[in-house]
Structures are given as structure tokens and as C-alpha cells.
Protein backbone atom coordinates (compact mmCIF):
# COMPACT_ATOMS: atom_id res chain seq x y z
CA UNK A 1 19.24 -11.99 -32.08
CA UNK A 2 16.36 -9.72 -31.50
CA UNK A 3 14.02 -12.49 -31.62
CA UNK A 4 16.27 -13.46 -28.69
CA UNK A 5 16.42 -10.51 -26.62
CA UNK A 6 12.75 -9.99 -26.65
CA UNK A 7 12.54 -13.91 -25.23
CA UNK A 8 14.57 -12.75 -22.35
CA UNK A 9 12.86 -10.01 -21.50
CA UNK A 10 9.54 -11.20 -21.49
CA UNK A 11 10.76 -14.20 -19.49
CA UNK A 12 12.23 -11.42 -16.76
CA UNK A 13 9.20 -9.60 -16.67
CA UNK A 14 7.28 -13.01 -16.34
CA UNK A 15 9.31 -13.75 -13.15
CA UNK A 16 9.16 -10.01 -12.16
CA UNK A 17 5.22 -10.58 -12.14
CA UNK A 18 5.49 -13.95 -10.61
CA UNK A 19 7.86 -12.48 -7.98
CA UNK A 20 5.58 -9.42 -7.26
CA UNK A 21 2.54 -11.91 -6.72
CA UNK A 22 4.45 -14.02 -4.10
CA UNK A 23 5.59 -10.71 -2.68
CA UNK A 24 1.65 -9.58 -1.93
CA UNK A 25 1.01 -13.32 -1.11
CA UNK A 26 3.86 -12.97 1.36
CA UNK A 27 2.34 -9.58 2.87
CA UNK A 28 -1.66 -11.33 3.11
CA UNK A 29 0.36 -14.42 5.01
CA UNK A 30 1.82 -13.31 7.24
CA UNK A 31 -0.93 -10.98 8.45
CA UNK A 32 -2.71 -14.13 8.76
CA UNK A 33 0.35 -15.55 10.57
CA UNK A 34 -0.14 -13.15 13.15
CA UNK A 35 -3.68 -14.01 13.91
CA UNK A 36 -2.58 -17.58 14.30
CA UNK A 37 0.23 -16.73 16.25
CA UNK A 38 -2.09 -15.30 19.34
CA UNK A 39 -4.72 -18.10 18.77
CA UNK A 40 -2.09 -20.86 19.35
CA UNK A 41 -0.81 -18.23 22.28
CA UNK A 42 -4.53 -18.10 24.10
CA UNK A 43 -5.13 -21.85 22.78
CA UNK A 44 -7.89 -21.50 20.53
CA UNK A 45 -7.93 -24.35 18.20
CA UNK A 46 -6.77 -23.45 14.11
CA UNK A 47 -8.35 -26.10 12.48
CA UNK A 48 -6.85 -24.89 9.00
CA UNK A 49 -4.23 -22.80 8.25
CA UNK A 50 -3.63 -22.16 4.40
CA UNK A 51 -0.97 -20.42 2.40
CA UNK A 52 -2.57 -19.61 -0.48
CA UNK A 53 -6.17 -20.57 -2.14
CA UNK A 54 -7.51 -23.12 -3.99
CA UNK A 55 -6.57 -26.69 -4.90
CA UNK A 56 -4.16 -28.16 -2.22
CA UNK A 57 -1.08 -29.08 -3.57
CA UNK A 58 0.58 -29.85 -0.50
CA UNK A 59 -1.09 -30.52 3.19
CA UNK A 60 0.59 -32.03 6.73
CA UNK A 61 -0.97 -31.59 10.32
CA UNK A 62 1.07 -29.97 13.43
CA UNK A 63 0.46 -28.61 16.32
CA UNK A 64 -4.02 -29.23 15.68
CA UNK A 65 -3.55 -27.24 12.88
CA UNK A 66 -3.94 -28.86 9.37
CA UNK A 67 -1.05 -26.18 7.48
CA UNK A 68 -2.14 -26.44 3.07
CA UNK A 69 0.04 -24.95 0.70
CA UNK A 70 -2.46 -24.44 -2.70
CA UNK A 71 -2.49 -23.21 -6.66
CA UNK A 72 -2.99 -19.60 -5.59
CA UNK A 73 -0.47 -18.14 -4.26
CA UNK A 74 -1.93 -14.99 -3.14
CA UNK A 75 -2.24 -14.79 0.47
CA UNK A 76 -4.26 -17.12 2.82
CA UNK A 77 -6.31 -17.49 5.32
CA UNK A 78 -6.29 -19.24 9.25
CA UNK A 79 -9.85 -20.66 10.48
CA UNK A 80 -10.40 -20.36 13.89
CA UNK A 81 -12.58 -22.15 15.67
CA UNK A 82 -15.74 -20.06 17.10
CA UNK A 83 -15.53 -17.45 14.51
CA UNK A 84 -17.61 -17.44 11.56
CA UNK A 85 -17.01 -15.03 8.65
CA UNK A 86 -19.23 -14.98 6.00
CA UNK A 87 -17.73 -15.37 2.45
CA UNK A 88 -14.54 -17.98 3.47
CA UNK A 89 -16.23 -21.15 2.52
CA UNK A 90 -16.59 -23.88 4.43
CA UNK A 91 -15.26 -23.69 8.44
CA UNK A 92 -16.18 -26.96 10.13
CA UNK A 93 -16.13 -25.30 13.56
CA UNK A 94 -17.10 -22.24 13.09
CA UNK A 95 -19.56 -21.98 15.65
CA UNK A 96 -18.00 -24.11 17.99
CA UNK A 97 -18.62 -22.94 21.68
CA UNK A 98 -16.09 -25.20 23.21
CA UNK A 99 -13.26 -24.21 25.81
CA UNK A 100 -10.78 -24.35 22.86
CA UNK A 101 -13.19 -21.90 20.39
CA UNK A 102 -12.45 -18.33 20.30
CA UNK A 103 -16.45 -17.17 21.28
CA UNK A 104 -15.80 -18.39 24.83
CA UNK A 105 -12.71 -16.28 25.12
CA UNK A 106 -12.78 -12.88 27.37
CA UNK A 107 -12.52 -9.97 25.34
CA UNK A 108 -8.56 -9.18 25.42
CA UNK A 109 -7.90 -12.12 23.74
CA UNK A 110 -10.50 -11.33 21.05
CA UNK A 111 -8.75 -8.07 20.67
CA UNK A 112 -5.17 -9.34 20.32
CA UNK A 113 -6.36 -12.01 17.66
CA UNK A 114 -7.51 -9.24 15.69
CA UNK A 115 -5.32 -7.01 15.82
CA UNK A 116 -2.24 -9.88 15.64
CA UNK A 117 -2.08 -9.54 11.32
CA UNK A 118 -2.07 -5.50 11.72
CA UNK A 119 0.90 -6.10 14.88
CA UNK A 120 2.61 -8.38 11.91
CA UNK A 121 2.50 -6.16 8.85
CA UNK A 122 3.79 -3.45 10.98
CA UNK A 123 6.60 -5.73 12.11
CA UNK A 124 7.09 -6.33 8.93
CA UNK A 125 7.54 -3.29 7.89
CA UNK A 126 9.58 -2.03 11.12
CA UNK A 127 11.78 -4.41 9.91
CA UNK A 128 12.46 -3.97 6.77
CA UNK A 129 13.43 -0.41 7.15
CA UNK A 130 16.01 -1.37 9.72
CA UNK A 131 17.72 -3.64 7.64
CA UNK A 132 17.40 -0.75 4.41
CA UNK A 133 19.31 1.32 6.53
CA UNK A 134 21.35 -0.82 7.79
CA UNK A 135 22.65 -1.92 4.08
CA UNK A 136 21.55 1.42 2.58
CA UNK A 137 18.85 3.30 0.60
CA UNK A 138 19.11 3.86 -2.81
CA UNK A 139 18.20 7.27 -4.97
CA UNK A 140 14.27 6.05 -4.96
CA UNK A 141 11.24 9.02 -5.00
CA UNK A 142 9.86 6.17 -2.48
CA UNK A 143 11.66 7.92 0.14
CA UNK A 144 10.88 12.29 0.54
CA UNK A 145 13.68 12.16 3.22
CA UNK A 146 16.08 11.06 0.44
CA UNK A 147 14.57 14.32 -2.18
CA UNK A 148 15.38 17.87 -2.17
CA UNK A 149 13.30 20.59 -3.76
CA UNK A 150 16.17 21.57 -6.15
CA UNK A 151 14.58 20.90 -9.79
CA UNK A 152 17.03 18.19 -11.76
CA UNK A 153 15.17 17.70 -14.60
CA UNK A 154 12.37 19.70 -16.71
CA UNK A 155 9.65 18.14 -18.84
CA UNK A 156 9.23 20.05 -21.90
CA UNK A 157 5.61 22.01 -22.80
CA UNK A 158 4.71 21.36 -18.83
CA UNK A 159 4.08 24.01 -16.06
CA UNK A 160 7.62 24.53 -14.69
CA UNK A 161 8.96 25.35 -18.18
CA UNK A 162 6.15 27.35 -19.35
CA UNK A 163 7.17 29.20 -15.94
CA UNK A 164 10.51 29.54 -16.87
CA UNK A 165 12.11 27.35 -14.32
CA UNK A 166 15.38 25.66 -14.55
CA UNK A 167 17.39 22.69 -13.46
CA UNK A 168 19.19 23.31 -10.62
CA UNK A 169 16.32 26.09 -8.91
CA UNK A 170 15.58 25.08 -5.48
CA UNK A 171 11.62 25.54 -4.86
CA UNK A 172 11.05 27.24 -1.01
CA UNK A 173 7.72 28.40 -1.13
CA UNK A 174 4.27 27.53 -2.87
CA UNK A 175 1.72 30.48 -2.02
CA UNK A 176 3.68 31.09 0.58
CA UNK A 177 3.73 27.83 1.76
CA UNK A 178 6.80 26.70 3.11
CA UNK A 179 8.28 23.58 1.02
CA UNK A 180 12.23 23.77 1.45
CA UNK A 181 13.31 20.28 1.41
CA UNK A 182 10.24 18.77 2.47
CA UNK A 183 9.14 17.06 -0.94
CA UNK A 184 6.01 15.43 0.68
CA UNK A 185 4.94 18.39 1.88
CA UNK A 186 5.72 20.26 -1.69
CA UNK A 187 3.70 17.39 -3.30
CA UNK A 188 0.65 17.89 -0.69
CA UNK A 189 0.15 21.63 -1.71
CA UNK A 190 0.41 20.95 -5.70
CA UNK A 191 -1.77 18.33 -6.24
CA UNK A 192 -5.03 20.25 -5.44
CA UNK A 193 -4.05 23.26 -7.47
CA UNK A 194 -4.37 21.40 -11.00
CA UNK A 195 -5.23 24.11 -13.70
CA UNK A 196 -4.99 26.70 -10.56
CA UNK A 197 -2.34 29.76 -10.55
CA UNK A 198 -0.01 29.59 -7.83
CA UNK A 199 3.08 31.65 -6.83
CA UNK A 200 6.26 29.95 -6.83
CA UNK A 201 9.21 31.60 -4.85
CA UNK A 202 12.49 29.49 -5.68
CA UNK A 203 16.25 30.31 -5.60
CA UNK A 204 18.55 30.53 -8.61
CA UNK A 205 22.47 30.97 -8.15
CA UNK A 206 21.89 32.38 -4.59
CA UNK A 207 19.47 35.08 -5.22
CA UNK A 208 15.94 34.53 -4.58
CA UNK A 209 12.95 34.97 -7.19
CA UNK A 210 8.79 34.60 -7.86
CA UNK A 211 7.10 33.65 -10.25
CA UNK A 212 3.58 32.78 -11.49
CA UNK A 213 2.72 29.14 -12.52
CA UNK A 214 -0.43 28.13 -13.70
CA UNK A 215 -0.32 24.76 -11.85
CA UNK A 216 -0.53 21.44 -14.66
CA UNK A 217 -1.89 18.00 -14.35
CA UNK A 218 -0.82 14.79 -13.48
CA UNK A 219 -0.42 12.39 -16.42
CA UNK A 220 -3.88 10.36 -16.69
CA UNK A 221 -5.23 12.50 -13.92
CA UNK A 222 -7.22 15.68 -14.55
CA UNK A 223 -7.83 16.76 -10.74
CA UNK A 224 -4.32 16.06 -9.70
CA UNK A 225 -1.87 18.89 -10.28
CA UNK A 226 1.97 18.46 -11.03
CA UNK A 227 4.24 21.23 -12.16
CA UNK A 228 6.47 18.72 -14.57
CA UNK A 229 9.62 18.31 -13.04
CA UNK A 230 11.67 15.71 -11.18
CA UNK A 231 14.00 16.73 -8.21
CA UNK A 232 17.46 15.94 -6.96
CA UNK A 233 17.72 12.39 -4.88
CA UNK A 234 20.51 11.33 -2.81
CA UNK A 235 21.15 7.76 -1.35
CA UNK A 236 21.00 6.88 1.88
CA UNK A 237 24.25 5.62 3.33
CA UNK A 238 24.50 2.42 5.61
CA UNK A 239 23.93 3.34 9.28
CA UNK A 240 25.76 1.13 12.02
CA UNK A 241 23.24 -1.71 13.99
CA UNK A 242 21.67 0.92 16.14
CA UNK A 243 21.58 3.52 13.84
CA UNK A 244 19.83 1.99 11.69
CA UNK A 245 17.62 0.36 14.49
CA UNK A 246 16.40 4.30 14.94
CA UNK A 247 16.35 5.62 11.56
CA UNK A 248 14.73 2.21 10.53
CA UNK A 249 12.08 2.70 13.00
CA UNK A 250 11.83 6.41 12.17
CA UNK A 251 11.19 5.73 8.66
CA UNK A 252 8.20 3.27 9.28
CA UNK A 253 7.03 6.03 11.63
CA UNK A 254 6.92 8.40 8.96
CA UNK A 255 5.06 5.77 6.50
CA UNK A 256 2.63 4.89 9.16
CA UNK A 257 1.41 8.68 9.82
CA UNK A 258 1.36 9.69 5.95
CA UNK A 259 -1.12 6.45 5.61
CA UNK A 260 -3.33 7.46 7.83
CA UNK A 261 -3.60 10.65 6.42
CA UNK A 262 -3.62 9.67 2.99
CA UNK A 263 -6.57 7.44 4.02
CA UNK A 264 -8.44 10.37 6.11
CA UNK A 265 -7.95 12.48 3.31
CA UNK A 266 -9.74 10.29 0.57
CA UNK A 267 -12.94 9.85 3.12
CA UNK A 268 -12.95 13.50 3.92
CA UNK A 269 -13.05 14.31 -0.33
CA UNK A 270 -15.19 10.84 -0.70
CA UNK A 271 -12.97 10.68 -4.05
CA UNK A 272 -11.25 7.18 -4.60
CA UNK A 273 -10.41 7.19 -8.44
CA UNK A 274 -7.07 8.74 -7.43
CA UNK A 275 -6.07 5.66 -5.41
CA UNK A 276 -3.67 3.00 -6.35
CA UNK A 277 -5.56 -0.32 -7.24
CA UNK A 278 -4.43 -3.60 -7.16
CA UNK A 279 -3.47 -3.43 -10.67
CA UNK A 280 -1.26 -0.45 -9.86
CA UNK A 281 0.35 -2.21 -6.63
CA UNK A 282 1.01 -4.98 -8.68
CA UNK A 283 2.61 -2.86 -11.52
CA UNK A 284 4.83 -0.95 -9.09
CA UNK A 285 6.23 -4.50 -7.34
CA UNK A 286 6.76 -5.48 -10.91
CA UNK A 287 9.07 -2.79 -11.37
CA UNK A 288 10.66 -3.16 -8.15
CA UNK A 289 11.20 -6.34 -8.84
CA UNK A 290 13.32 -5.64 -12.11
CA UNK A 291 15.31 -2.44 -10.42
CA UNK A 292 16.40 -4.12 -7.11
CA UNK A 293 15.90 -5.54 -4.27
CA UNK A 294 16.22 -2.80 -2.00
CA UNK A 295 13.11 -0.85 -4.00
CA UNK A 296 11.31 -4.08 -4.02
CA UNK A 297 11.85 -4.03 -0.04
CA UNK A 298 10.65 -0.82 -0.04
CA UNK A 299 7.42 -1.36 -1.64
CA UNK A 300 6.81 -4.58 0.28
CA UNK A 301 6.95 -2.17 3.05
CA UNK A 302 4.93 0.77 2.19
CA UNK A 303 2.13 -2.18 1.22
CA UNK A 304 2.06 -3.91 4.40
CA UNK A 305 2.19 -0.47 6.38
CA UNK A 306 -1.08 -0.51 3.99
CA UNK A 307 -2.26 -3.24 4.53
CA UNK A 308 -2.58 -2.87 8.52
CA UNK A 309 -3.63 0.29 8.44
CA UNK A 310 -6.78 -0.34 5.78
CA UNK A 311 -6.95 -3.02 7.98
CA UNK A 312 -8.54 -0.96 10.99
CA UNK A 313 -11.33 0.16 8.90
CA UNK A 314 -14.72 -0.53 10.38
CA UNK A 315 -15.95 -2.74 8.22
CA UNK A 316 -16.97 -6.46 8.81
CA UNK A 317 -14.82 -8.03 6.49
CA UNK A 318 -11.58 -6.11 7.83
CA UNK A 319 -10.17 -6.49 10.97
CA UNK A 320 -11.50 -3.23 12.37
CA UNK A 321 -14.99 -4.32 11.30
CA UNK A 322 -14.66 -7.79 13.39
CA UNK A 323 -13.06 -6.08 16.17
CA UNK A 324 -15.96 -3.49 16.45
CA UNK A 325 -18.54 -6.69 16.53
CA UNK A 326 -16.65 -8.07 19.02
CA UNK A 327 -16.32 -4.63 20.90
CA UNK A 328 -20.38 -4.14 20.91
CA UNK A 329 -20.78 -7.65 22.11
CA UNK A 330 -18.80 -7.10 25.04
CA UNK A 331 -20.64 -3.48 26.14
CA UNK A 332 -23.87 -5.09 25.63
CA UNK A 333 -23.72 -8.60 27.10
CA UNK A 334 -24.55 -10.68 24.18
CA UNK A 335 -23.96 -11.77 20.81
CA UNK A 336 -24.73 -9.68 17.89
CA UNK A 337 -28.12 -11.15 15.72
CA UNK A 338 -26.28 -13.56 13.74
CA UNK A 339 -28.64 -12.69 10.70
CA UNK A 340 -27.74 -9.06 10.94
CA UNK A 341 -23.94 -9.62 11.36
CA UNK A 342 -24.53 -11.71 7.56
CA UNK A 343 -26.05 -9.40 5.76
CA UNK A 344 -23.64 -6.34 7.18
CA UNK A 345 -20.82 -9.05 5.87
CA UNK A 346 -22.42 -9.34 2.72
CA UNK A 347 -22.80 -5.68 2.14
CA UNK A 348 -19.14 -5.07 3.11
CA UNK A 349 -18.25 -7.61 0.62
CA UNK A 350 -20.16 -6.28 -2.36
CA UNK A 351 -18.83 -2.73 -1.23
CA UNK A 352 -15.06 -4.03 -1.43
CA UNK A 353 -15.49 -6.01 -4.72
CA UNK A 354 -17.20 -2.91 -6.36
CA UNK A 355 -14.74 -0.61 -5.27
CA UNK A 356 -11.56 -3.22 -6.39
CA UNK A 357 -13.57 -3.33 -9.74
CA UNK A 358 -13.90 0.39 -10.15
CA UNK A 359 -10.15 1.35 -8.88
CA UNK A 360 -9.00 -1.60 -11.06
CA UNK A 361 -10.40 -0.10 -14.12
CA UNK A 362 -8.83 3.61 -13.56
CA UNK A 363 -5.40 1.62 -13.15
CA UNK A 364 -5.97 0.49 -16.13
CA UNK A 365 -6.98 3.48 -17.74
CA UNK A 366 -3.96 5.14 -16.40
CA UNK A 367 -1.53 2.71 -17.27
CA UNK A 368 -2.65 2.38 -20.82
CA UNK A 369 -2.88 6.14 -20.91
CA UNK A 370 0.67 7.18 -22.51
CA UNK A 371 0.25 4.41 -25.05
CA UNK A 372 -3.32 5.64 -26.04
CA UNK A 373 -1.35 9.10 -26.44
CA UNK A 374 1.16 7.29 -28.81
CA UNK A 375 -0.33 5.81 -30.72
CA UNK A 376 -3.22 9.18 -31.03
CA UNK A 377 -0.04 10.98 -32.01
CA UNK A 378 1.16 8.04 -34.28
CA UNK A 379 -2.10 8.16 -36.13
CA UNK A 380 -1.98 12.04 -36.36
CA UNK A 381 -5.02 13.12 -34.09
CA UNK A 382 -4.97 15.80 -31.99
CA UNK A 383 -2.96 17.67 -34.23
């Protein structure tokens, strides 16, 4: 029988993985669906059109476009004809300069090409939060709006305990920081005070109290303070159609501006190793995939918020870096020195797979981190 069970659940978390792969693969897709979408709009010819990468296992041709379904499930890509990019193998047209190629097209069009995956990942996204409300949001940390600062649980030997706070204490100020029921915002001001001393002013059976907390770490994370607790959730209830239209929209709204901080704040500390990799994205749609569907929607969301967002970075092999090419061209009159634009393309491209390498391994690090403690404890060190 156990031999059983464990057969089971390793098959479920073999279809959660499987599931959480198609899920990104779905996200890269149909950001590439959107720059189709404005190329067949402005007719510049798609020669190609792939879900997925390498060997074809399935391939028909509609609309000029030859649409491949391969092995690799994990995104795609659209050619477009007139517009090289280094690094995505072989584009029979790339440098086409026909009516139909996208170099002869003004620069508007260039503009809404580009930015057509960001426009569908935000869409996306948009949504997906209108139908969560619409069907309603489940008790999730995913969601501050659906968190209060009143303390449910305390971890033993952490901060909050050592502190001498108790389920059921709501937290209102940090330093005299204002965090009533805005856990985002309670979150922002702990996590640079690891191993710091902070005041904590929190209310207990109606009367209010201080107290001083020498500010813990995050599991697996030495820089990143946590205080050991989890908080009260609530669920968010269905909302009629146009209720949840505005909450729905509201929500992404919310995602959208805590992204681009999030992102402003890691280039302001030029510190990355705190940053979810893909291992850690993948892990977390895993899990979503095994609670429910309406997490797994979530996450979907958050990532493709994600997704167009990174996606206006300035660098060549982003959106943002193609759409600032394009940009110079137009100011100066000409086309950029194709030999430069390579070697900026190649740069990017070692840049990205270094930096996917290095966040890869501290996702793994962390992951593996409370087993390393288990078994350290198992085998009697750091006694």
C-alpha cells in the first residue's frame, strides 16, 4: 500500500511539473502571439510561427505563416520578416527589405510589434484577475489585499516569540512606520532590518503596546529579515460581472506597480541573489498546480505581469532593447551598424544566461536549504 501511495504521488507531482511547464510555455506564447497579432495587422509577412522549440512534431501553413508545434514545450518564437535577432537560428528573411518586411515599415508600427507580447501578457493578466474575482479568491499570501496584520500563527525560537508576541496581536507600527493592514507594506519595512532592532507597536485585547524586536532572517536568506510569523487571510468572495470587471482590473493594477518597483529596487541595490529564478517560478507553479486552480491562476498572472514588465528592459534581446534600436534609428535617419547591433546582442545574451545560471543556483541553494538543516540536525551537528 505504501509502495502505492508513493506511485501516486510522484505521478501527481510529475503532472504538476508537466502542467507548470505548459503553464510558462503558455505565458512565452502568447507574448509571442501578440507580436504576430500586429504583424499580420500592418501585413508584415511571419514566415514561421512556432509553439514551442525543437524537433517539429506537427507543422501546417495558413494565412503565409508556416504555424510548428515541437518537443519543447516551453514557449516559442514568431520570425518576422526584416528583423534579424541574433541567437534564434536560422530566419530565411531576415533581412528582407521588401514591402511585406517589417524594416520598411514607419516607426509606429515598429513600436506596436514590440510592444504587442508586453500588450498580451498584460491582457493576460487583466484577465485573469477578472475572472478570480468573478468566481472568488481563495485564503492565498499571493494576495496582501486578502492579509491582515493580526499574527495567526508563531514560529517557535524566531523573532516574534523571542519578543513575546502572540497569536491574535495586530501589528500597527514598525519604527513608527505605519503598517495596519497593509501586509505589503509591513513586509517592505522588515526585510531590510535583518539582525537590526526595531520597535514594534501592536495591539493586544484592545489596549495598545511596544516592544523591542531584534529583527530575524528569512529562511536561506541572511540579508532578508522576517520576524517569524504568519498572519490572518480571508477569502475573497465572488463579485457580480462588473464588480469583478473593477476589482479584477484593480488587482492587476496593484501587481503591475509593485513589479516595477520590485524591479527598480533590485537595480538601485545592484543585488539579484534575492530574486526568484526560474527554478523557483517553476517550483511555485508546481505547487499551484497541486493546491488549485485558482492559485495556479494566480501565479500565471503575477508571471506574465513579469514577464511584460522585464520585458521593457533596455536590453537587445528584450523587447525594450529592440524597441530602443528601433527608436535610435528613427531620430537618426539610418540603420544602426549591423556589426555593432551583434555584438551588443551577444553581450546581452551572455549577460542573461549568466545571470539565469547564477539565480538558478541560489534557488537551488534555497530550496535544498531546510533539507540540508535536516538532515545537519539528523546527523547531530550544530549541536
Amino acid at each position: 500500500m505504501d509502495l502505492f501511495t508513493t506511485a501516486i504521488s510522484m505521478a501527481q507531482n510529475a503532472l504538476s511539473i508537466i502542467i507548470a511547464l505548459f503553464g510558462i510555455g503558455f505565458l512565452i506564447g502568447f507574448h509571442e502571439f501578440g507580436h504576430f497579432l500586429f504583424c499580420k495587422l500592418f501585413g508584415i509577412k511571419t514566415p514561421t510561427f512556432s509553439i514551442g522549440f525543437g524537433p517539429i512534431l506537427y507543422q501546417r501553413r495558413m494565412w503565409d505563416t508556416d504555424f510548428t508545434l515541437s518537443a519543447i514545450p516551453l514557449g516559442g518564437f514568431v520570425e518576422i520578416a526584416g528583423a534579424a535577432e541574433v541567437g534564434q537560428g536560422e530566419q530565411k528573411e531576415a533581412h528582407s527589405t521588401e514591402k511585406d518586411s517589417f524594416a520598411t515599415k514607419p516607426y509606429y508600427q515598429k513600436f506596436l510589434v514590440m510592444m504587442g507580447g508586453i500588450f498580451c501578457n498584460l491582457l493576460f493578466a487583466y484577465c485573469a484577475f477578472i475572472l478570480l474575482s468573478f468566481i472568488g479568491i481563495p485564503k492565498t499570501p499571493l494576495m496582501p489585499t486578502q492579509t491582515k496584520t493580526v499574527i495567526q500563527a508563531v514560529t517557535p525560537g524566531q523573532a516574534a516569540e523571542k519578543a513575546g508576541l502572540l497569536k491574535g496581536d495586530k501589528i500597527h507600527r514598525i519604527n513608527d512606520k505605519l503598517v495596519t493592514d497593509n501586509i505589503h507594506l509591513l513586509v517592505e519595512t522588515i526585510q531590510p532590518l535583518a539582525h537590526k532592532e526595531a520597535k514594534i507597536r501592536y495591539e493586544r485585547n484592545g489596549d495598545t503596546k511596544e516592544t523591542l524586536m531584534v529583527i530575524g532572517q528569512r529562511e536561506g536568506s541572511e540579508d532578508i529579515g522576517s520576524i517569524g510569523v504568519a498572519f490572518e487571510m480571508k477569502e475573497m468572495p465572488p463579485l457580480s460581472f462588473f464588480g469583478a470587471i473593477k476589482q479584477g482590473i484593480t488587482l492587476t493594477n496593484d501587481w503591475i506597480v509593485r513589479t516595477f518597483t520590485g524591479i527598480l529596487g533590485m537595480f538601485r541595490k545592484a543585488e539579484v541573489k534575492n530574486v526568484g529564478g526560474p527554478v523557483v517560478i517553476i517550483s511555485m507553479l508546481t505547487k499551484g498546480a497541486t493546491t488549485s486552480f485558482s492559485i495556479f491562476l494566480i501565479l500565471l498572472a503575477i508571471i506574465s505581469i513579469n514577464l511584460a514588465v522585464l520585458n521593457l528592459i533596455p536590453l537587445p534581446i528584450l523587447d525594450g532593447g529592440q524597441l530602443l534600436f528601433y527608436t535610435i534609428e528613427a531620430i537618426i535617419g539610418r540603420p544602426l551598424n549591423p556589426k555593432v547591433k551583434e555584438y551588443i546582442h551577444i553581450a546581452s545574451w551572455l549577460l542573461i544566461m549568466g545571470l539565469i545560471l547564477y539565480l538558478s543556483i541560489f534557488d537551488i541553494a534555497r530550496l535544498a536549504h531546510p533539507y540540508v538543516e535536516s538532515v545537519k540536525q539528523l546527523l547531530g551537528f550544530g549541536r
